[in-house]
PDB file of N, CA and C in Angstrom:
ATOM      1  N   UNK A   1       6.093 -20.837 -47.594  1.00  0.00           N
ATOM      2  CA  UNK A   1       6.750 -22.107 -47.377  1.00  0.00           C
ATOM      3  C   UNK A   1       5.693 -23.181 -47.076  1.00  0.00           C
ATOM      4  N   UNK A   2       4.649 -23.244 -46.379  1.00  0.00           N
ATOM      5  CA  UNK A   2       3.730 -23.765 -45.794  1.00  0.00           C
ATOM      6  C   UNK A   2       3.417 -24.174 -47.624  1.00  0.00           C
ATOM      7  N   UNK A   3       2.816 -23.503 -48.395  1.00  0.00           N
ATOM      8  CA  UNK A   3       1.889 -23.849 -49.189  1.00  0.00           C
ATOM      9  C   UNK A   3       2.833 -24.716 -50.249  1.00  0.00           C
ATOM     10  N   UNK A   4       4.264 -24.865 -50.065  1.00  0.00           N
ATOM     11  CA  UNK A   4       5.032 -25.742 -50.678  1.00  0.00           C
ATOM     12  C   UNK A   4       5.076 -26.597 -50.490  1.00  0.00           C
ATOM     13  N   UNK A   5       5.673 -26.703 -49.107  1.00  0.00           N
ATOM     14  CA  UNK A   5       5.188 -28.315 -48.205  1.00  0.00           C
ATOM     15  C   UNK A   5       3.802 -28.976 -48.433  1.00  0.00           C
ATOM     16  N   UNK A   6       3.034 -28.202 -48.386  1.00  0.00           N
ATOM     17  CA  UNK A   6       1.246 -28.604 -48.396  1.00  0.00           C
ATOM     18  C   UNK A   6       1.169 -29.589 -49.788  1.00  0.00           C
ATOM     19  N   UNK A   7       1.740 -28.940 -50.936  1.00  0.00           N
ATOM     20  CA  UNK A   7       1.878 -29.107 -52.120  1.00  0.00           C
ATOM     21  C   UNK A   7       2.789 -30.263 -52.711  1.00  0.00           C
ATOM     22  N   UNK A   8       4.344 -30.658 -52.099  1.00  0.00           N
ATOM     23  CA  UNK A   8       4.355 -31.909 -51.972  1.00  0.00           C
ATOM     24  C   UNK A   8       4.027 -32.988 -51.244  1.00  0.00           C
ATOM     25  N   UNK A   9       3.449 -32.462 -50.393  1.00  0.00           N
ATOM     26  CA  UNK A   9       2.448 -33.861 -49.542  1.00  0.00           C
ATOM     27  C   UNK A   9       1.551 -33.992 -50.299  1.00  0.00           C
ATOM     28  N   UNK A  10       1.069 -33.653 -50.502  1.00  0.00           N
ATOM     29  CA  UNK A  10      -0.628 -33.459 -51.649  1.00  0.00           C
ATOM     30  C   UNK A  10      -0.070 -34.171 -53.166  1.00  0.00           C
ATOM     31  N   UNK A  11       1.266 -33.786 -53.308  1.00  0.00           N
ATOM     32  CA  UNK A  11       1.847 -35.098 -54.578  1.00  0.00           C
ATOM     33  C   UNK A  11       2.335 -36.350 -54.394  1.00  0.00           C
ATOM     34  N   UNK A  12       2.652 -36.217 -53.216  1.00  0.00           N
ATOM     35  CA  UNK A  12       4.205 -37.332 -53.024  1.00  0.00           C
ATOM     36  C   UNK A  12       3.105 -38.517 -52.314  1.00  0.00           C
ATOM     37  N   UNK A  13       2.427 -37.470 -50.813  1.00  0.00           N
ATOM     38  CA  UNK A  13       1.638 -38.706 -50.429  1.00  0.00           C
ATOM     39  C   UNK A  13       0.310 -39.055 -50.086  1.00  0.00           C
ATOM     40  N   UNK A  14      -0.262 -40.122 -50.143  1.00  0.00           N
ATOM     41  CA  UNK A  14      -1.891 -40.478 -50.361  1.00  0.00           C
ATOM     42  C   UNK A  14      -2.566 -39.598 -49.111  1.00  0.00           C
ATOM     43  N   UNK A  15      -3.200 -38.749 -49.270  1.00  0.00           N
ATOM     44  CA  UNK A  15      -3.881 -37.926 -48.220  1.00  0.00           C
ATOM     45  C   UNK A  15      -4.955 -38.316 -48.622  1.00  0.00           C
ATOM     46  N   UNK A  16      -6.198 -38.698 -47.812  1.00  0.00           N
ATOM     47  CA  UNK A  16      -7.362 -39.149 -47.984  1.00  0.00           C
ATOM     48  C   UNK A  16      -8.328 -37.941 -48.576  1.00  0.00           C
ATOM     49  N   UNK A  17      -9.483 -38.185 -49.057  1.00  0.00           N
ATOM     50  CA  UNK A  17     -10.198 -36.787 -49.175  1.00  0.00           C
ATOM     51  C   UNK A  17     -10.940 -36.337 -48.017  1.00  0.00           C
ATOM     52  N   UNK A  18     -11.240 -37.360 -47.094  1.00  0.00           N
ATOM     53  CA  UNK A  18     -11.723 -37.116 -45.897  1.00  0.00           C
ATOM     54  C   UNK A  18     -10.901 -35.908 -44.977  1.00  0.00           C
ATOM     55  N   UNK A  19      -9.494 -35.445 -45.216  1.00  0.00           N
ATOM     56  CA  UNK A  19      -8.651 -34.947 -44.663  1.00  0.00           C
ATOM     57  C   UNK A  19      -8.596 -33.667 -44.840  1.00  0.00           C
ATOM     58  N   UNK A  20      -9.548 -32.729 -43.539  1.00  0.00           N
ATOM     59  CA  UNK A  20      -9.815 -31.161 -43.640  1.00  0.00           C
ATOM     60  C   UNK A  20      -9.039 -30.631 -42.912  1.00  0.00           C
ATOM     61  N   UNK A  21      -8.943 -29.399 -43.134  1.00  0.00           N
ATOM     62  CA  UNK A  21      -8.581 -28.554 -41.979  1.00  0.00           C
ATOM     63  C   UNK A  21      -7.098 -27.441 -43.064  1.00  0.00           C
ATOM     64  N   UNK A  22      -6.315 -27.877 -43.742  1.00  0.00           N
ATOM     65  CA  UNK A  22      -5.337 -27.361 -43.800  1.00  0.00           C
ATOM     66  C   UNK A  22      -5.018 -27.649 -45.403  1.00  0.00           C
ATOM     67  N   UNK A  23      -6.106 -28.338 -46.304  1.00  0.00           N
ATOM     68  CA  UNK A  23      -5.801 -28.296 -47.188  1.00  0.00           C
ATOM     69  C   UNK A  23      -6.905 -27.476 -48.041  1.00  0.00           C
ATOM     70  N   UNK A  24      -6.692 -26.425 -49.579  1.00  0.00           N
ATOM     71  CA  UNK A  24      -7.270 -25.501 -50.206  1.00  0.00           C
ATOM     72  C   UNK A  24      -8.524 -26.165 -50.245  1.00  0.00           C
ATOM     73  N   UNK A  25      -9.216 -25.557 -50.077  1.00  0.00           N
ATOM     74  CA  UNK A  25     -11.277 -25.750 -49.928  1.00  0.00           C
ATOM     75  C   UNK A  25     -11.035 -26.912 -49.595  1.00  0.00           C
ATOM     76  N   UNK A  26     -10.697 -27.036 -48.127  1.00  0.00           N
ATOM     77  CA  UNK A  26     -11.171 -28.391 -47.232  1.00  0.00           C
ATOM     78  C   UNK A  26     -10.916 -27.801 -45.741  1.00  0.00           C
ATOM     79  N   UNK A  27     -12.020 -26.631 -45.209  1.00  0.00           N
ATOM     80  CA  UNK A  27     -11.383 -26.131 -44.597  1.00  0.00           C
ATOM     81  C   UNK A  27     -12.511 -27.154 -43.441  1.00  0.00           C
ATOM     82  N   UNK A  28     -12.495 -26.576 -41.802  1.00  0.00           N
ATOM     83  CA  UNK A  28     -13.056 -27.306 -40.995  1.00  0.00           C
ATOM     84  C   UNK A  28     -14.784 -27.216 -41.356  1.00  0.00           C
ATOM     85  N   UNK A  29     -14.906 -25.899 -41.683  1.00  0.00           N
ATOM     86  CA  UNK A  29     -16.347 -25.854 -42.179  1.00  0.00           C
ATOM     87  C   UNK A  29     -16.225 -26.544 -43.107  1.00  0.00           C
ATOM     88  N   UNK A  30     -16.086 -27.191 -44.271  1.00  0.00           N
ATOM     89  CA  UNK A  30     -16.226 -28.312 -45.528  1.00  0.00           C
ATOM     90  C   UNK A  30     -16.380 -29.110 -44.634  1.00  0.00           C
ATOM     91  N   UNK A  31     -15.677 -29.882 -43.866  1.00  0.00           N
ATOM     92  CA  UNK A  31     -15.643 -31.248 -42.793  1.00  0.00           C
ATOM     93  C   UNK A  31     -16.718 -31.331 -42.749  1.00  0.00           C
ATOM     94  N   UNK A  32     -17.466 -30.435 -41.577  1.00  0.00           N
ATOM     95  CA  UNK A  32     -18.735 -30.106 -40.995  1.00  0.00           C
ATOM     96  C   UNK A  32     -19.827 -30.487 -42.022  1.00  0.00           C
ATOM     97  N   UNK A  33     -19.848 -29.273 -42.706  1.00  0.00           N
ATOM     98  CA  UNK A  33     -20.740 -29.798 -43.477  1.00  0.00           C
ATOM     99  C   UNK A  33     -20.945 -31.039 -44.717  1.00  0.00           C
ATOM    100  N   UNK A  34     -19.565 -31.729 -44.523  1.00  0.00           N
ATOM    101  CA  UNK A  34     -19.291 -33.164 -45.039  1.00  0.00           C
ATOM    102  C   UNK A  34     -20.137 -34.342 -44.514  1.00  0.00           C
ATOM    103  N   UNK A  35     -19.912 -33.781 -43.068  1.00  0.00           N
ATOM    104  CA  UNK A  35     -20.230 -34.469 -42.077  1.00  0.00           C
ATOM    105  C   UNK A  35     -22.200 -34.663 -41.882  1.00  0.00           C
ATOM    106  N   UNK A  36     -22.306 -33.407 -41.580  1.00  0.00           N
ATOM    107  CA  UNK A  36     -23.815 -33.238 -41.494  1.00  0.00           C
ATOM    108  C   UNK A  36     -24.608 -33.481 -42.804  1.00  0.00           C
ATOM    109  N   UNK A  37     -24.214 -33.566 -44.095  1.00  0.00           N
ATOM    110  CA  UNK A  37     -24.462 -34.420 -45.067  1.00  0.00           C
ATOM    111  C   UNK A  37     -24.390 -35.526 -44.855  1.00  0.00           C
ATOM    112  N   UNK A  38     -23.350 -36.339 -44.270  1.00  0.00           N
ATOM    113  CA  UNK A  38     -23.862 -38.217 -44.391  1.00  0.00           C
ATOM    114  C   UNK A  38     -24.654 -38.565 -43.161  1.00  0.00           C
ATOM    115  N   UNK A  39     -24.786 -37.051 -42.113  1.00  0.00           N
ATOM    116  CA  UNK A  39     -25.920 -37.811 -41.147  1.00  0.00           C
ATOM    117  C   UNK A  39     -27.101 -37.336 -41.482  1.00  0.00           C
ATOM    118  N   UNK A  40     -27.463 -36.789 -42.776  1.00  0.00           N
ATOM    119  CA  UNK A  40     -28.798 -36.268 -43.203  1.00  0.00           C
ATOM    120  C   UNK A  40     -29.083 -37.497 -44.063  1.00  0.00           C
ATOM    121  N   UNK A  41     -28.226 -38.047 -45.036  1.00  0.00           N
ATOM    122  CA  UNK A  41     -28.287 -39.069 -45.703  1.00  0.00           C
ATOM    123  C   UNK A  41     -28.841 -40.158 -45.282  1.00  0.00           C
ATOM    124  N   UNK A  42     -28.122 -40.676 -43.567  1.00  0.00           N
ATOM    125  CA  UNK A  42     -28.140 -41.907 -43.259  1.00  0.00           C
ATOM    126  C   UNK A  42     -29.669 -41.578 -42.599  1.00  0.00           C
ATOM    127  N   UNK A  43     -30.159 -40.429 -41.970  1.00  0.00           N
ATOM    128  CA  UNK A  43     -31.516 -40.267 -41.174  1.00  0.00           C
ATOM    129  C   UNK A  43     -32.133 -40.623 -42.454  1.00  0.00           C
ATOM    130  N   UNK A  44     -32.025 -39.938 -43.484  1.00  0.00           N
ATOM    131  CA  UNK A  44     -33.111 -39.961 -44.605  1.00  0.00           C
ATOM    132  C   UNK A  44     -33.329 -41.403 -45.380  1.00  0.00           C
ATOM    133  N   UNK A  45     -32.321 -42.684 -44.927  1.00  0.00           N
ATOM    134  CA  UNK A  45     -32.409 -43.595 -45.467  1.00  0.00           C
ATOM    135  C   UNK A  45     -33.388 -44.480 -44.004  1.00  0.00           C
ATOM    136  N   UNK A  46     -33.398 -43.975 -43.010  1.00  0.00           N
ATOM    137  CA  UNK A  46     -33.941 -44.675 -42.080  1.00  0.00           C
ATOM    138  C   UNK A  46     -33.175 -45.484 -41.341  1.00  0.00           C
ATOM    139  N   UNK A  47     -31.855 -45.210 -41.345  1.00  0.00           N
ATOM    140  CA  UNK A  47     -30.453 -45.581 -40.367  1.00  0.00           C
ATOM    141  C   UNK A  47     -30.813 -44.513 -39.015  1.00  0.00           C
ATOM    142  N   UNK A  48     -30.050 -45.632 -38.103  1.00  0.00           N
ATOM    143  CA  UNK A  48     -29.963 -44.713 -36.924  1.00  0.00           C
ATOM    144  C   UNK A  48     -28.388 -44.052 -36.646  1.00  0.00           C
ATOM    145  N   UNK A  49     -28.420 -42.868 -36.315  1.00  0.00           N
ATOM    146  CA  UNK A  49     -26.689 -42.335 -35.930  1.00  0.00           C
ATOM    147  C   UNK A  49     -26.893 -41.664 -34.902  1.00  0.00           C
ATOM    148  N   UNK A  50     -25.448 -42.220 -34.468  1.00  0.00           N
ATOM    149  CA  UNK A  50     -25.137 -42.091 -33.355  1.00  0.00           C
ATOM    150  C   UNK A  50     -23.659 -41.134 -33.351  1.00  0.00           C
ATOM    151  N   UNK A  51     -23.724 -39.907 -32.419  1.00  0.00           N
ATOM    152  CA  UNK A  51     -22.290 -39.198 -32.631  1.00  0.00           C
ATOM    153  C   UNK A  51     -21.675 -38.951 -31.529  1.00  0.00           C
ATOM    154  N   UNK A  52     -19.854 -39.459 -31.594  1.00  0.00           N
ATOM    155  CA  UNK A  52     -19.109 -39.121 -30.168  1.00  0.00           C
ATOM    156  C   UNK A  52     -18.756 -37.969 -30.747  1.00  0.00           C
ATOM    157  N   UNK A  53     -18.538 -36.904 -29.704  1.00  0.00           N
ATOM    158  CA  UNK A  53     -17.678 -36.382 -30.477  1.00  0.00           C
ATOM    159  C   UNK A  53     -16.346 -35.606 -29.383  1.00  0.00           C
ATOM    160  N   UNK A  54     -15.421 -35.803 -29.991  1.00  0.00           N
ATOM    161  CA  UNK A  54     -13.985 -35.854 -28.830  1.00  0.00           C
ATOM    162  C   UNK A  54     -13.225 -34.365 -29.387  1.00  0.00           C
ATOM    163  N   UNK A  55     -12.993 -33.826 -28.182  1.00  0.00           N
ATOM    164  CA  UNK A  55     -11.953 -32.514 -28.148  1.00  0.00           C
ATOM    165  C   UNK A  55     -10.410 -32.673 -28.104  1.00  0.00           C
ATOM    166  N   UNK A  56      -9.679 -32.935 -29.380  1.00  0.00           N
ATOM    167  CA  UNK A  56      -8.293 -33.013 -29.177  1.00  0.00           C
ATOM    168  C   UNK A  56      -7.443 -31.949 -29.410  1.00  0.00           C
ATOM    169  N   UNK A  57      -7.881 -30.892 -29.325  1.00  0.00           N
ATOM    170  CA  UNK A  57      -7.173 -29.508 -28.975  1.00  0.00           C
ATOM    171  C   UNK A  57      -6.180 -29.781 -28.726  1.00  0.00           C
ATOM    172  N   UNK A  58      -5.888 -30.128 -26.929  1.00  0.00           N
ATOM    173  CA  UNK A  58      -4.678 -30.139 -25.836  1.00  0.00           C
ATOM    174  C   UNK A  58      -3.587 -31.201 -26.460  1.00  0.00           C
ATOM    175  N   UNK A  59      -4.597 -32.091 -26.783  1.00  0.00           N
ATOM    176  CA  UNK A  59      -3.513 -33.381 -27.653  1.00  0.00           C
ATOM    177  C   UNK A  59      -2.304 -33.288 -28.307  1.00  0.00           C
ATOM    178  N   UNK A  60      -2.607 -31.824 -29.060  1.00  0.00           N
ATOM    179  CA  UNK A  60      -1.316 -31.842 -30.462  1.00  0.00           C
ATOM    180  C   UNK A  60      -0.486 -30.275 -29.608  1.00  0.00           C
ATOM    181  N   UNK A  61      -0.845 -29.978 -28.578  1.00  0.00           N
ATOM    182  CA  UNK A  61       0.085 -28.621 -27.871  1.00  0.00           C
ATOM    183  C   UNK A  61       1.318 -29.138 -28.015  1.00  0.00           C
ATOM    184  N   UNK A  62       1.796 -30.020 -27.044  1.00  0.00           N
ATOM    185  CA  UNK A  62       3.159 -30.059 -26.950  1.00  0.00           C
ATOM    186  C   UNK A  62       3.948 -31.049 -28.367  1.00  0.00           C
ATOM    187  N   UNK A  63       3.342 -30.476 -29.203  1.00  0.00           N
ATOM    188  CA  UNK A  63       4.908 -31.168 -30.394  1.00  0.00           C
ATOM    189  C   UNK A  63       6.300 -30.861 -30.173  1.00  0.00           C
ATOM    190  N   UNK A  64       6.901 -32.965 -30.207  1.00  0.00           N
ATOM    191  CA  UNK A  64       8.595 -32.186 -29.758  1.00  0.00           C
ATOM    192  C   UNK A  64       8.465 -32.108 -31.015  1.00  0.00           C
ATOM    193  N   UNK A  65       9.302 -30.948 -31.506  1.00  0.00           N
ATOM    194  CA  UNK A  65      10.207 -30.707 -32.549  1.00  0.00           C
ATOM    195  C   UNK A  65      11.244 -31.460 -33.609  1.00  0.00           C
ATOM    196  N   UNK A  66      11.812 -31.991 -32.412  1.00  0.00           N
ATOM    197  CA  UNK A  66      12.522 -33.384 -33.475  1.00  0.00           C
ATOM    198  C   UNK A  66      11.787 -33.856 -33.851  1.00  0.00           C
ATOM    199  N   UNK A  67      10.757 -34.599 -33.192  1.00  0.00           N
ATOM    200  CA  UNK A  67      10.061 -35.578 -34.165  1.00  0.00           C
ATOM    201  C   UNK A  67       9.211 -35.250 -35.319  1.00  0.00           C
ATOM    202  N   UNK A  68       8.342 -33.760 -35.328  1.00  0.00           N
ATOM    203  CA  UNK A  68       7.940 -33.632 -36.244  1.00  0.00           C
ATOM    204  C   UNK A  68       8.961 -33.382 -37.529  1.00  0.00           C
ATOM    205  N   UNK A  69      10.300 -33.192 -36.995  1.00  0.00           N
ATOM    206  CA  UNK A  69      11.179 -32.880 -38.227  1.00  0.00           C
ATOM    207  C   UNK A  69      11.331 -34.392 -38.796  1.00  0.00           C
ATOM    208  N   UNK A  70      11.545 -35.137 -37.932  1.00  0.00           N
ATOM    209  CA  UNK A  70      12.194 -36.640 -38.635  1.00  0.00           C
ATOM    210  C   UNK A  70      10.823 -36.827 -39.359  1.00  0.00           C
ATOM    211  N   UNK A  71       9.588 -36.744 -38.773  1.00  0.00           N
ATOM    212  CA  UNK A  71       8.565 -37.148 -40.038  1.00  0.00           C
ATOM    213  C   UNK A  71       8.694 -36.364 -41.203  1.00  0.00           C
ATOM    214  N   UNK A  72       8.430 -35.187 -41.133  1.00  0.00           N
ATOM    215  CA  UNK A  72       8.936 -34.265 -42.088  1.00  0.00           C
ATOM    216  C   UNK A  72      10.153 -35.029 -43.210  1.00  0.00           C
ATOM    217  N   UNK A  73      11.045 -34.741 -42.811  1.00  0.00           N
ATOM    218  CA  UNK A  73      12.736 -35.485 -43.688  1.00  0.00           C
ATOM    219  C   UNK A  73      11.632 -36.961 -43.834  1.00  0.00           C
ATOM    220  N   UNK A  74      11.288 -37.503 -43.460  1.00  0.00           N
ATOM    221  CA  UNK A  74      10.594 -39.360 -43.628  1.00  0.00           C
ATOM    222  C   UNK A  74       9.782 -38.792 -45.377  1.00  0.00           C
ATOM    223  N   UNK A  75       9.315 -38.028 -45.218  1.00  0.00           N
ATOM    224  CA  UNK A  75       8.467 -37.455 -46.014  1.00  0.00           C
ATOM    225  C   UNK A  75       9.037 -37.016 -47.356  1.00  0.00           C
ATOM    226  N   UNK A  76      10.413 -36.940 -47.427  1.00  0.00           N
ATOM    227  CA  UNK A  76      10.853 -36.039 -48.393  1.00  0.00           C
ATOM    228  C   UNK A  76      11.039 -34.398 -48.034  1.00  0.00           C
ATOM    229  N   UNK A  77      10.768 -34.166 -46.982  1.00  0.00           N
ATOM    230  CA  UNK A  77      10.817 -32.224 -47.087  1.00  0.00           C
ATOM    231  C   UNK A  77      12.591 -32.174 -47.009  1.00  0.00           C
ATOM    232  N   UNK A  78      13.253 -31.762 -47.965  1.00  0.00           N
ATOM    233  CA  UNK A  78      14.338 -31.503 -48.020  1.00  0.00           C
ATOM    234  C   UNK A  78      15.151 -30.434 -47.010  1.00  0.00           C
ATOM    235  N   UNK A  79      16.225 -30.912 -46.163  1.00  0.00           N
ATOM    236  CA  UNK A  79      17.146 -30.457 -45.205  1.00  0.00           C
ATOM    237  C   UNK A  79      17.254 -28.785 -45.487  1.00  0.00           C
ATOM    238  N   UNK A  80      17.120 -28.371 -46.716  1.00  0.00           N
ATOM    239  CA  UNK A  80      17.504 -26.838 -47.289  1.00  0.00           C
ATOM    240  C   UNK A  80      16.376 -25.902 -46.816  1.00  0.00           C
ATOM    241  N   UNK A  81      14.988 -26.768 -46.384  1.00  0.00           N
ATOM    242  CA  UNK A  81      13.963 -26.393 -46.128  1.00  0.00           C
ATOM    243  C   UNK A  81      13.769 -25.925 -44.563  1.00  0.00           C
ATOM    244  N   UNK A  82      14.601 -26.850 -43.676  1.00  0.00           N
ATOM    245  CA  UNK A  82      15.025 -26.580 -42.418  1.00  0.00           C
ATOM    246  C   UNK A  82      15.381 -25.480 -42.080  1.00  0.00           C
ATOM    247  N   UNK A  83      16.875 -25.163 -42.901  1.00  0.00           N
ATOM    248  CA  UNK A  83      17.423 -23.768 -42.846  1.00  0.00           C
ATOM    249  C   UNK A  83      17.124 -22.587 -42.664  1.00  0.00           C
TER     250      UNK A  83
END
């Protein structure tokens, strides 16, 4: 079911390519090393970088439920899919 849903989001709506983690070969390692590519780039051009970097783990624990459904249905995932 997952890889259906995945599959009309990935048609229906603009997902950036920047956007890892959960889509086929874009896993967190791709990110990473997405990542550590444009700060090898920008050192090698003679830019300076600078990196925060923030832990939002705890952030996404408590999903209410309704709401991820109403985005969901916002989205197109059809009610039959609920079931």
């Amino acid at each position: 079911m997952r890889d259906v849903i995945v599959d009309h989001l990935e048609r229906n709506i603009p997902i950036q390519d920047s956007q890892h983690g959960f889509r086929k070969g874009r896993s967190c390692l791709a990110n990473l090393l997405a990542f550590l590519d444009k700060v090898t780039e920008s050192i090698n051009n003679g830019l300076c970088v600078d990196v925060i970097l923030l832990d939002f783990a705890k952030a996404f624990d408590p999903v209410l439920h309704q709401h991820l459904l109403r985005k969901l249905r916002a989205n197109g995932i059809h009610e039959k899919i609920f079931k």
